[in-house]
PDB file of N, CA and C in Angstrom:
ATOM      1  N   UNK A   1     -93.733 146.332 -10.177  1.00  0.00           N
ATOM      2  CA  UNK A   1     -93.991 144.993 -10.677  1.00  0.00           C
ATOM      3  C   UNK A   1     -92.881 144.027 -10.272  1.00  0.00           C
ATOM      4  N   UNK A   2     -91.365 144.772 -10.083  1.00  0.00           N
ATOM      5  CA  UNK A   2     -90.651 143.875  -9.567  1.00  0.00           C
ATOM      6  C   UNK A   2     -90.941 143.063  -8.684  1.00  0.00           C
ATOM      7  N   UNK A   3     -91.466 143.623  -7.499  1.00  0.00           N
ATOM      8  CA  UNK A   3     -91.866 142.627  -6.523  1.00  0.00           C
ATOM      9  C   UNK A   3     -92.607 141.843  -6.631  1.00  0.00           C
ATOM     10  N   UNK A   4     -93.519 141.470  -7.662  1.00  0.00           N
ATOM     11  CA  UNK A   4     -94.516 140.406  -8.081  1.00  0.00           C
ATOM     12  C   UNK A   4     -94.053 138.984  -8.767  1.00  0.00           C
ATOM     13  N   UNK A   5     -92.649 139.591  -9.757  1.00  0.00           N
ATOM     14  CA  UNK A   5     -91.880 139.136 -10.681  1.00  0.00           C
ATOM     15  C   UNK A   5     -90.767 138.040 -10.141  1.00  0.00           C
ATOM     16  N   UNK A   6     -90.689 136.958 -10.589  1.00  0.00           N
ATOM     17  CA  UNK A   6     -89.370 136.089  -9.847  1.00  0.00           C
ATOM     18  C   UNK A   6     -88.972 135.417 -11.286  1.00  0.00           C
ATOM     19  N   UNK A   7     -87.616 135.343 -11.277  1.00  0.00           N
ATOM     20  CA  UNK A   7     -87.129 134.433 -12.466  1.00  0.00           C
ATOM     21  C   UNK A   7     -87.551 133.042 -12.338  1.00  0.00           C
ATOM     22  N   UNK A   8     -87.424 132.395 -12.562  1.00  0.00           N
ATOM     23  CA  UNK A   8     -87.432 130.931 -12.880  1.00  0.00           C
ATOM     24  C   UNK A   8     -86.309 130.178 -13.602  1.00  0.00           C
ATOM     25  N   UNK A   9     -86.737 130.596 -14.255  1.00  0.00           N
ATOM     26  CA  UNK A   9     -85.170 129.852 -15.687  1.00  0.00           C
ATOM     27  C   UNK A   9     -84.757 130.940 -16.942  1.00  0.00           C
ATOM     28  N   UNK A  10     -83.683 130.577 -16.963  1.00  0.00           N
ATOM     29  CA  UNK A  10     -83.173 131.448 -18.297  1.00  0.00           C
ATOM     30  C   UNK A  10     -82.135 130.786 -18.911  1.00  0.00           C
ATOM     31  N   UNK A  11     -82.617 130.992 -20.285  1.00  0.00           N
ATOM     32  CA  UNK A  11     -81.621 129.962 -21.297  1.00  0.00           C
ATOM     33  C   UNK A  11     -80.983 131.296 -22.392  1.00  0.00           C
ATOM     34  N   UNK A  12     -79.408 131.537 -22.122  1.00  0.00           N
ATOM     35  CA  UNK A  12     -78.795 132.606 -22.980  1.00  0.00           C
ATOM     36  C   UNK A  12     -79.240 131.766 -24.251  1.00  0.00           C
ATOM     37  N   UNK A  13     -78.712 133.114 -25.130  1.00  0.00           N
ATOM     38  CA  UNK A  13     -78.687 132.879 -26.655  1.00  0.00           C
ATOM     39  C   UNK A  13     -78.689 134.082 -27.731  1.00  0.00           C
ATOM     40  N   UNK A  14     -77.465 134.136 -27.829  1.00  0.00           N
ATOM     41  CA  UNK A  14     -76.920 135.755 -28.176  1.00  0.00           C
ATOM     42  C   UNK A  14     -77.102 135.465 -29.624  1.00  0.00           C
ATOM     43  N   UNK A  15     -77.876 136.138 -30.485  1.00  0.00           N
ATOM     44  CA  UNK A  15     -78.164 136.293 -31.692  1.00  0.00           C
ATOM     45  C   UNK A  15     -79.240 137.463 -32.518  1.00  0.00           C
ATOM     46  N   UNK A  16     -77.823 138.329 -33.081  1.00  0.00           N
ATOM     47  CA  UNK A  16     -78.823 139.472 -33.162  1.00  0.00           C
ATOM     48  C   UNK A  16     -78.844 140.324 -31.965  1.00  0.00           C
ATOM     49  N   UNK A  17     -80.227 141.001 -31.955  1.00  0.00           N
ATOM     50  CA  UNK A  17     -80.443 141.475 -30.781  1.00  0.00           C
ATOM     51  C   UNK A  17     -80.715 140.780 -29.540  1.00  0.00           C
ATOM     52  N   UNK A  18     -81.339 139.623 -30.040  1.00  0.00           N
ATOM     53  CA  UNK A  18     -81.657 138.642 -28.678  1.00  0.00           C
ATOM     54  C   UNK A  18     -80.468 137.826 -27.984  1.00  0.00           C
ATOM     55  N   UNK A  19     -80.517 138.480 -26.547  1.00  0.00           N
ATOM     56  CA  UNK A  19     -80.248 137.836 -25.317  1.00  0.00           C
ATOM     57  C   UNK A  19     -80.178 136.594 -25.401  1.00  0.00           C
ATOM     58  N   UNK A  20     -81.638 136.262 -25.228  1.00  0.00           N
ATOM     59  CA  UNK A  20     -81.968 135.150 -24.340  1.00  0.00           C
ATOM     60  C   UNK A  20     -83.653 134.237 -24.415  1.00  0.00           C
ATOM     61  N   UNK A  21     -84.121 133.618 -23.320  1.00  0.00           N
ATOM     62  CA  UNK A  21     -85.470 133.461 -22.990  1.00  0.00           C
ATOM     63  C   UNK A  21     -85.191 133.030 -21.664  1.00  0.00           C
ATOM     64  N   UNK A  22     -86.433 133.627 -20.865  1.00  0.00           N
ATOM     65  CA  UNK A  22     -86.809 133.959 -19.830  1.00  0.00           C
ATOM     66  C   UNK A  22     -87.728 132.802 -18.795  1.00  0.00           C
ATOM     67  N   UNK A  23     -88.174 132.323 -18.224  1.00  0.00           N
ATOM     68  CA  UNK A  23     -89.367 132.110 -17.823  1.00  0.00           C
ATOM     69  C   UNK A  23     -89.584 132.694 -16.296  1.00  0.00           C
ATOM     70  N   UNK A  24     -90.572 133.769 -16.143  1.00  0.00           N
ATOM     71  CA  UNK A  24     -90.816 134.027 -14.875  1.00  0.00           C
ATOM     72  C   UNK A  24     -92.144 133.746 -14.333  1.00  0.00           C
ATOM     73  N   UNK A  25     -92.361 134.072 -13.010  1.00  0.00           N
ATOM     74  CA  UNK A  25     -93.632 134.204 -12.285  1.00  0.00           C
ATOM     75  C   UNK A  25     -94.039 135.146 -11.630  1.00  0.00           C
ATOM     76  N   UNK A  26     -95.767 135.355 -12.494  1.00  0.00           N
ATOM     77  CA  UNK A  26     -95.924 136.559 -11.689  1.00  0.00           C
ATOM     78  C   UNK A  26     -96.715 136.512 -10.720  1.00  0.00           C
ATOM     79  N   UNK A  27     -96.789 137.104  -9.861  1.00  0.00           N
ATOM     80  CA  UNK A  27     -97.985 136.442  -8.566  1.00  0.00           C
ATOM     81  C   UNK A  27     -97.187 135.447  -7.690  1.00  0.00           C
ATOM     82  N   UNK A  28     -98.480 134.776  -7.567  1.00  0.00           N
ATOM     83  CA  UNK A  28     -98.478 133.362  -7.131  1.00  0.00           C
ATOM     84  C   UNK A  28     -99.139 132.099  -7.987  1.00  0.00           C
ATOM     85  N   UNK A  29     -99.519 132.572  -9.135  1.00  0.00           N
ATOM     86  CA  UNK A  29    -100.443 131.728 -10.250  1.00  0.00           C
ATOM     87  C   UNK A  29    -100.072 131.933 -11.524  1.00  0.00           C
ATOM     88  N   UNK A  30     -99.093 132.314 -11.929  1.00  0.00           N
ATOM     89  CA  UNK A  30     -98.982 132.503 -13.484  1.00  0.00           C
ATOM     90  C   UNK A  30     -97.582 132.535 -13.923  1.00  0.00           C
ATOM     91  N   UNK A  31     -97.315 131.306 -14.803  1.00  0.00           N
ATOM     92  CA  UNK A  31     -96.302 131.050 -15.552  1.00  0.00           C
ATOM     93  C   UNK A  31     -96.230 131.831 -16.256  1.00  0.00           C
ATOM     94  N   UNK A  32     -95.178 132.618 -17.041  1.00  0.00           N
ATOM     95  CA  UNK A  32     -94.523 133.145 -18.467  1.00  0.00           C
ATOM     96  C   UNK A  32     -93.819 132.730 -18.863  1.00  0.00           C
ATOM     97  N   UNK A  33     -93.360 131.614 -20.049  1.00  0.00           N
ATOM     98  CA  UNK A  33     -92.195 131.079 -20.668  1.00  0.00           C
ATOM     99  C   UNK A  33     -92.204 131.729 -22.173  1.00  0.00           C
ATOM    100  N   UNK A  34     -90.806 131.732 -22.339  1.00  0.00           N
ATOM    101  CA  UNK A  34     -90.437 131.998 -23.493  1.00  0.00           C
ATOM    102  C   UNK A  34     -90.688 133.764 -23.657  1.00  0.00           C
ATOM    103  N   UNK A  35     -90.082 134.401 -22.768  1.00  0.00           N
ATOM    104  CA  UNK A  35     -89.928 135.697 -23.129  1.00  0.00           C
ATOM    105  C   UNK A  35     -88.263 135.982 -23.838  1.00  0.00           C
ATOM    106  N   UNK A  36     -88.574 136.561 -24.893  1.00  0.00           N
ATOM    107  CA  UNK A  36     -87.372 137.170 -25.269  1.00  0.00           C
ATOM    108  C   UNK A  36     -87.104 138.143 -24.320  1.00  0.00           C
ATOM    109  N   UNK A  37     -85.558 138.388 -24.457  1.00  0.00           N
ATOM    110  CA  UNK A  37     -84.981 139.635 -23.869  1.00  0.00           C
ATOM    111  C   UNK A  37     -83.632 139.694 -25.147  1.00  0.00           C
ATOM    112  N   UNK A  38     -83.948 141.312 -25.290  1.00  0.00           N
ATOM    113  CA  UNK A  38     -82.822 141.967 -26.345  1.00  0.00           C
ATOM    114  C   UNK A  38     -82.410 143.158 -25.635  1.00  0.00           C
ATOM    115  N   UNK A  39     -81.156 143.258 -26.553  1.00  0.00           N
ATOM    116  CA  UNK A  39     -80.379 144.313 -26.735  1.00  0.00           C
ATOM    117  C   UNK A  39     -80.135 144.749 -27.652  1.00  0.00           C
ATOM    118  N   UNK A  40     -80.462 146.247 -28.306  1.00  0.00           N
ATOM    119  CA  UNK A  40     -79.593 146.701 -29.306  1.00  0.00           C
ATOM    120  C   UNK A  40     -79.478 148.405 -29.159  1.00  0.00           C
ATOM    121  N   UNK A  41     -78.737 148.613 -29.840  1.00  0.00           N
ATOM    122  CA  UNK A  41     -78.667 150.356 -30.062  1.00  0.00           C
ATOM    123  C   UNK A  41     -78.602 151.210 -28.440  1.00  0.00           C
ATOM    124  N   UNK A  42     -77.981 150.244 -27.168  1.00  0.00           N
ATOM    125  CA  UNK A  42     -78.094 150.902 -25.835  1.00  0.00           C
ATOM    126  C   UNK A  42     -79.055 150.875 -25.407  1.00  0.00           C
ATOM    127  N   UNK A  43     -80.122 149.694 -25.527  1.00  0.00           N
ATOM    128  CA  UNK A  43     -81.767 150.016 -25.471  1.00  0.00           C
ATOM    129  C   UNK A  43     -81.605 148.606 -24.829  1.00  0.00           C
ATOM    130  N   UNK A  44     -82.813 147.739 -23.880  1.00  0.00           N
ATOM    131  CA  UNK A  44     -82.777 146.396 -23.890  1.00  0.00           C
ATOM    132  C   UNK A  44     -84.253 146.090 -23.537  1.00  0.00           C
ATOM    133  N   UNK A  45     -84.643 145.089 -23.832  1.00  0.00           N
ATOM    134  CA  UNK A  45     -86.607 144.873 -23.233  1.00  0.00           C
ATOM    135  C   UNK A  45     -86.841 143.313 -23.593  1.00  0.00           C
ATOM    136  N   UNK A  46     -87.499 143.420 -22.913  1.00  0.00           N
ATOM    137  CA  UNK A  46     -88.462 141.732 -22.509  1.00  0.00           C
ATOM    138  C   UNK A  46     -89.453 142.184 -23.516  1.00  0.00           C
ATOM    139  N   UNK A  47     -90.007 140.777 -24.217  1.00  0.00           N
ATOM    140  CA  UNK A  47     -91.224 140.675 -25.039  1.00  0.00           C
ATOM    141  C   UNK A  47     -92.065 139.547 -24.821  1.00  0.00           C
ATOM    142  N   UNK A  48     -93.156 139.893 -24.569  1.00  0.00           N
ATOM    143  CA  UNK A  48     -93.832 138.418 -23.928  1.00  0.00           C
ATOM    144  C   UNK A  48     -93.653 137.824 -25.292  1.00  0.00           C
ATOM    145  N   UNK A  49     -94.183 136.229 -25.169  1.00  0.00           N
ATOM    146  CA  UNK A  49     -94.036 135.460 -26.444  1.00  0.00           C
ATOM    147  C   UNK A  49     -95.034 135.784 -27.701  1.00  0.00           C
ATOM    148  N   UNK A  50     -94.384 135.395 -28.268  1.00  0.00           N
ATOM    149  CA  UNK A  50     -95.445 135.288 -29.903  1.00  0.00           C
ATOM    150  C   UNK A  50     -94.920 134.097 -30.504  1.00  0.00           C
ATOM    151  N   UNK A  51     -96.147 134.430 -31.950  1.00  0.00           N
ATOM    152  CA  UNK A  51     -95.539 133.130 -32.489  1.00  0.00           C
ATOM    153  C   UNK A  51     -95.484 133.260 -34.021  1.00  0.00           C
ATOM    154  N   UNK A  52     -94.967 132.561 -35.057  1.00  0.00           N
ATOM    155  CA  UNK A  52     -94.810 133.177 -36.410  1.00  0.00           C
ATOM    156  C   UNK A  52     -96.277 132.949 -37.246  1.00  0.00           C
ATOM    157  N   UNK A  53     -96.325 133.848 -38.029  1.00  0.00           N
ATOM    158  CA  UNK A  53     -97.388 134.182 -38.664  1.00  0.00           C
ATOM    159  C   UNK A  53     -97.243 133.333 -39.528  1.00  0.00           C
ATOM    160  N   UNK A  54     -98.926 132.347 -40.023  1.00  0.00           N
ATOM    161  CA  UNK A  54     -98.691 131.406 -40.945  1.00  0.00           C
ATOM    162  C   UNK A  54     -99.806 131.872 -41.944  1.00  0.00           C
ATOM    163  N   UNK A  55     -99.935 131.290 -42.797  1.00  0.00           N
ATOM    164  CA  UNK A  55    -100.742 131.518 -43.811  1.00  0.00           C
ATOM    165  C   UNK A  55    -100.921 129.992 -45.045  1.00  0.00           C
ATOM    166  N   UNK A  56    -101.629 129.438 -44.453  1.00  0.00           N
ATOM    167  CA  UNK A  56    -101.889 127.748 -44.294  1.00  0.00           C
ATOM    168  C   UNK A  56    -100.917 127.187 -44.030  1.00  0.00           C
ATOM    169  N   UNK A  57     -99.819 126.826 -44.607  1.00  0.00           N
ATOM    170  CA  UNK A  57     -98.605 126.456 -44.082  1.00  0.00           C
ATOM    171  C   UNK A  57     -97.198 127.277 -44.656  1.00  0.00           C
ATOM    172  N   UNK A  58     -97.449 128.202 -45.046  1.00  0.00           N
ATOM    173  CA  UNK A  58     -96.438 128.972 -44.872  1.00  0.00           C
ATOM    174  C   UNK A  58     -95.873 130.479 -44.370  1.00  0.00           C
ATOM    175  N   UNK A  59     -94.613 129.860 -43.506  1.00  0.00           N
ATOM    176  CA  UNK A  59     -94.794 131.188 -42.658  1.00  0.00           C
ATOM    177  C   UNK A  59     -94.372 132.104 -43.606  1.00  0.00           C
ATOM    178  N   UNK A  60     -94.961 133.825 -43.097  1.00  0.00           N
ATOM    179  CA  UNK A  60     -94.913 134.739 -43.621  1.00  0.00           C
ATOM    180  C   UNK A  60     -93.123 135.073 -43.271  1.00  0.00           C
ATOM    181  N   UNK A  61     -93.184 136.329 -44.269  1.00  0.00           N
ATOM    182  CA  UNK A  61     -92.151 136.902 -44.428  1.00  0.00           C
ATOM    183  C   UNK A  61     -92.287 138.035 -44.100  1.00  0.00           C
ATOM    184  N   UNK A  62     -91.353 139.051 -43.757  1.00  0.00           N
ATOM    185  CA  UNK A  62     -91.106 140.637 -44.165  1.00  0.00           C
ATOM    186  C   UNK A  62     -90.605 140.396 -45.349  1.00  0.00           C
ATOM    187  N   UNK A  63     -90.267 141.934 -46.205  1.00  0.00           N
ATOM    188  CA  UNK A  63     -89.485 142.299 -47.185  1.00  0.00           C
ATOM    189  C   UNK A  63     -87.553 142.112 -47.130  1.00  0.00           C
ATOM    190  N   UNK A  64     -87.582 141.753 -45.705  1.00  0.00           N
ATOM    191  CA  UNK A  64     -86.020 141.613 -45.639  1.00  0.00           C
ATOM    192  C   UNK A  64     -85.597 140.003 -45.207  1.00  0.00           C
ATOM    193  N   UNK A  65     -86.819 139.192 -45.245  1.00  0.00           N
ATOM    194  CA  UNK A  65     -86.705 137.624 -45.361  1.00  0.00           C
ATOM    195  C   UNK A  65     -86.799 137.545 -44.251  1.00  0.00           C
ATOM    196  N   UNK A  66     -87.021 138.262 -42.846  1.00  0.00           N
ATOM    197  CA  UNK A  66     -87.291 137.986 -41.480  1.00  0.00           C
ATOM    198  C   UNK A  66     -88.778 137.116 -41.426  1.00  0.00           C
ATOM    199  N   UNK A  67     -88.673 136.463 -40.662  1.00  0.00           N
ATOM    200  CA  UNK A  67     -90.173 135.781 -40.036  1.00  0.00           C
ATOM    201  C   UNK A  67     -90.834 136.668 -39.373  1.00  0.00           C
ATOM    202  N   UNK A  68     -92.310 136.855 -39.517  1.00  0.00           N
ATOM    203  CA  UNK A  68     -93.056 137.770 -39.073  1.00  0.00           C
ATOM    204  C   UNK A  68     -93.928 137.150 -37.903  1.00  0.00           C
ATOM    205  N   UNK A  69     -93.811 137.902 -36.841  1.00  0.00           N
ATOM    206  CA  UNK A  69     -94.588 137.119 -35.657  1.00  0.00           C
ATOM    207  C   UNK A  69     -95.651 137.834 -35.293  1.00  0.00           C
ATOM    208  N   UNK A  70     -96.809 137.049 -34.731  1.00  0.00           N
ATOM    209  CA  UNK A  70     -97.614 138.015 -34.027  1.00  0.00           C
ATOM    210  C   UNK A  70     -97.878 137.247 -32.497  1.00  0.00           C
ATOM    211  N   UNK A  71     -98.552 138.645 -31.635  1.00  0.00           N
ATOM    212  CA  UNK A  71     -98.638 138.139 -30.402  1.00  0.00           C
ATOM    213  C   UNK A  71     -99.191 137.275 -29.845  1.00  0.00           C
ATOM    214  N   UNK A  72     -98.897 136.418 -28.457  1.00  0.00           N
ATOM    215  CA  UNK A  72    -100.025 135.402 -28.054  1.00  0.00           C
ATOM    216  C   UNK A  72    -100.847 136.313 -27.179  1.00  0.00           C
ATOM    217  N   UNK A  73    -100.322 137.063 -26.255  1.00  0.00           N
ATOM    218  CA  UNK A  73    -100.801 137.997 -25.394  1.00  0.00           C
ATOM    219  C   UNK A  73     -99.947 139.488 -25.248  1.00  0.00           C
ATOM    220  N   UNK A  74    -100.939 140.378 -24.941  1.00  0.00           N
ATOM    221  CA  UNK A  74    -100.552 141.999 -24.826  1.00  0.00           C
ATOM    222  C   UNK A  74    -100.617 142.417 -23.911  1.00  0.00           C
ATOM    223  N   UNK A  75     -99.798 143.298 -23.390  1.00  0.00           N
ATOM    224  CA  UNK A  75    -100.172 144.299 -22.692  1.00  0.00           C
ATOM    225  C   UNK A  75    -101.055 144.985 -23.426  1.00  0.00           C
ATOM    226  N   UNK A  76    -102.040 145.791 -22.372  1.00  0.00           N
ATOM    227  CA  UNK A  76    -102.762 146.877 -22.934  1.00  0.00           C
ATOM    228  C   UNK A  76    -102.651 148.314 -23.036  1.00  0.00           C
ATOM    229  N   UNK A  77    -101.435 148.503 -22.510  1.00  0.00           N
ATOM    230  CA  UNK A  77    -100.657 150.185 -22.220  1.00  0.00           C
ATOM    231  C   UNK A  77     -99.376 150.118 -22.260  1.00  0.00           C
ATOM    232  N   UNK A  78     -98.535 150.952 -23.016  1.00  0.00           N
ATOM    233  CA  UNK A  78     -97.317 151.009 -22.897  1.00  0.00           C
ATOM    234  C   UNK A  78     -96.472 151.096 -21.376  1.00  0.00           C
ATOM    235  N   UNK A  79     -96.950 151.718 -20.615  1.00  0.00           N
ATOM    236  CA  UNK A  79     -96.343 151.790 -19.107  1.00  0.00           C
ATOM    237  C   UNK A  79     -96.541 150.541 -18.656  1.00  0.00           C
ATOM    238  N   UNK A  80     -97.734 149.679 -19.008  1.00  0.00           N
ATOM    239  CA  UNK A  80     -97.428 148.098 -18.093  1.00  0.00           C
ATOM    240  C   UNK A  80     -96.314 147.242 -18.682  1.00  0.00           C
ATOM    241  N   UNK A  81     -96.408 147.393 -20.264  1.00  0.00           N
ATOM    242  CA  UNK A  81     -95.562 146.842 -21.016  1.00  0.00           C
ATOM    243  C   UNK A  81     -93.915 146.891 -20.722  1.00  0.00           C
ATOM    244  N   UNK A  82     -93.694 148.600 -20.635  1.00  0.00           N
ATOM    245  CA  UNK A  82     -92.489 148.843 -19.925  1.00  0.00           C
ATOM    246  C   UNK A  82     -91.987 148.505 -18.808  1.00  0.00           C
ATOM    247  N   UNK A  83     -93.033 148.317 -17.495  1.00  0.00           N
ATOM    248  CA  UNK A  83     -92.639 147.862 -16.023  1.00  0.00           C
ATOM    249  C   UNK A  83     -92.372 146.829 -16.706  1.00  0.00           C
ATOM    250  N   UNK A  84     -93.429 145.476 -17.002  1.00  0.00           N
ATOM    251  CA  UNK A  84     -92.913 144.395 -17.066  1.00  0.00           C
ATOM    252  C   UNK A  84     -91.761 144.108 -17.995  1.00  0.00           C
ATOM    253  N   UNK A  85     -91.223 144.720 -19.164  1.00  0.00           N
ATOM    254  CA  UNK A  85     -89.623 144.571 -19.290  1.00  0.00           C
ATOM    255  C   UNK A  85     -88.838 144.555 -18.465  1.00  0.00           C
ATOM    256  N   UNK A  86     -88.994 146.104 -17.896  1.00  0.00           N
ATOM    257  CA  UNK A  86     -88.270 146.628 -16.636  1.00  0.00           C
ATOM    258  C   UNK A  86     -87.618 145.283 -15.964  1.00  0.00           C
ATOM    259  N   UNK A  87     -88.313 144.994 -14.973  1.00  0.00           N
ATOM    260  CA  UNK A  87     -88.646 143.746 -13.986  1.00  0.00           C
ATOM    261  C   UNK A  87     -87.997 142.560 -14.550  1.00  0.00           C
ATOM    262  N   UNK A  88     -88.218 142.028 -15.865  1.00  0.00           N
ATOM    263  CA  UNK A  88     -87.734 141.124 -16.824  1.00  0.00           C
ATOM    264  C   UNK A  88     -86.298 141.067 -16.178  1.00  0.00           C
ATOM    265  N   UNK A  89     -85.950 142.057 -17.391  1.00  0.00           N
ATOM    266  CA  UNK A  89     -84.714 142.811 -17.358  1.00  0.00           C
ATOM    267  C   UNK A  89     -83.669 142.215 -15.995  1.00  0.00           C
ATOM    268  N   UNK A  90     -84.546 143.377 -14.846  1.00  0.00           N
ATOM    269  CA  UNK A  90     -83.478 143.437 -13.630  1.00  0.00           C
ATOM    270  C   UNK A  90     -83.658 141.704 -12.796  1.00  0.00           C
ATOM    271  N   UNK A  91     -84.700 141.262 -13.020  1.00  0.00           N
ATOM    272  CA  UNK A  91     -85.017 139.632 -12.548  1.00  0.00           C
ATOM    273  C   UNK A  91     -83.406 139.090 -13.200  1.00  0.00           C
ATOM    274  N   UNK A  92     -83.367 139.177 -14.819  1.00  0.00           N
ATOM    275  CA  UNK A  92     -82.402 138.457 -15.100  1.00  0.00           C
ATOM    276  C   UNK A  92     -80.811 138.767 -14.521  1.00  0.00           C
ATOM    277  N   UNK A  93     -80.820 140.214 -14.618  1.00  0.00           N
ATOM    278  CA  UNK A  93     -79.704 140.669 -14.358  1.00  0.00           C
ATOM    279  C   UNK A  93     -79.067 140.831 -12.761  1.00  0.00           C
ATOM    280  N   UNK A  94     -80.746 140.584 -11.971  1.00  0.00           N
ATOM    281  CA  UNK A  94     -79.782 140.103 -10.314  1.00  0.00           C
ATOM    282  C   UNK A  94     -79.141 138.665 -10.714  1.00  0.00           C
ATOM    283  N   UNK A  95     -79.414 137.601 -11.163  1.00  0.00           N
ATOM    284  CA  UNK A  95     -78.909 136.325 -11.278  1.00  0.00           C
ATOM    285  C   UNK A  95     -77.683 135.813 -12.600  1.00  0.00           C
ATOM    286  N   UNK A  96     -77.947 136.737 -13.779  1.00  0.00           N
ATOM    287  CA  UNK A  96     -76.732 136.554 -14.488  1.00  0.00           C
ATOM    288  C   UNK A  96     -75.827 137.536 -15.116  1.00  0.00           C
ATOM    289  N   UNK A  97     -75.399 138.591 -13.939  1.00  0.00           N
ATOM    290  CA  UNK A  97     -75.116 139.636 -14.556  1.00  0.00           C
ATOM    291  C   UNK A  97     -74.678 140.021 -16.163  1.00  0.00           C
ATOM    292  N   UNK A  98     -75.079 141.154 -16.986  1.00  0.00           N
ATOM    293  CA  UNK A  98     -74.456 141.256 -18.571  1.00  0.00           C
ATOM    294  C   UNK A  98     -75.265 139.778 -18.718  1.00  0.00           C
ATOM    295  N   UNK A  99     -75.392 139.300 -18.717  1.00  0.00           N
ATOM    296  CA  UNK A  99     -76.410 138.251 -19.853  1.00  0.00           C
ATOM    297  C   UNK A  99     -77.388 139.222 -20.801  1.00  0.00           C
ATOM    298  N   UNK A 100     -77.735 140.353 -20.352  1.00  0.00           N
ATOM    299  CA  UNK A 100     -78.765 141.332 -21.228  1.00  0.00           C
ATOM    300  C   UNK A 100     -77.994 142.395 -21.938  1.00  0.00           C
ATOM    301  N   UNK A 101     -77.207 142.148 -22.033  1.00  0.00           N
ATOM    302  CA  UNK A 101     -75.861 143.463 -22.913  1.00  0.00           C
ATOM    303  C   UNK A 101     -75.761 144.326 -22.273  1.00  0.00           C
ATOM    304  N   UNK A 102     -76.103 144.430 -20.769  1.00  0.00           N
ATOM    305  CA  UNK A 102     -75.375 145.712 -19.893  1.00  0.00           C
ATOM    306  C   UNK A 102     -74.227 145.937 -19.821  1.00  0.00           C
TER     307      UNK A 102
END
């Protein structure tokens, strides 16, 4: 998938586990903005976007006061899900090295 994958822009923003956000292209026709990329526990991954869960106008919670998000779009298999981190990932890290907690 790397080879499909090109960065575009990336805006750091170290908080928590999250890196950053992303915007790449895949193809020749398709924007992705606003991917997270984290780090934690020696682990790191791209998440396509979501958005917070509302419930007329108020957003939901977890039990630990986090905002609860759900997806805009999925992968449909864990192995595509993983390449496209993958790819995320090394997109960001040819252009800003350690920006992803390597």
């Amino acid at each position: 998938m790397a080879e499909f994958l090109s960065l575009l822009e990336w805006k750091p923003l170290a908080r928590n586990s999250l890196r950053g956000f992303a915007t790449v292209r895949l193809g020749k026709a398709l924007k992705i903005a606003d991917i997270s990329v984290h780090c934690a526990n020696g682990k790191r991954w791209a998440s396509l976007p979501s958005k917070p869960q509302i419930n007329g106008e108020t957003v939901q919670k977890d039990d630990r006061g986090k905002i609860k998000y759900i997806p805009i779009v999925q992968w449909l298999d864990r192995e595509s899900a993983d390449r496209f981190s993958n790819a995320v990932i090394e997109a960001v890290e040819a252009q800003h090295p350690g920006d992803t907690g390597a």
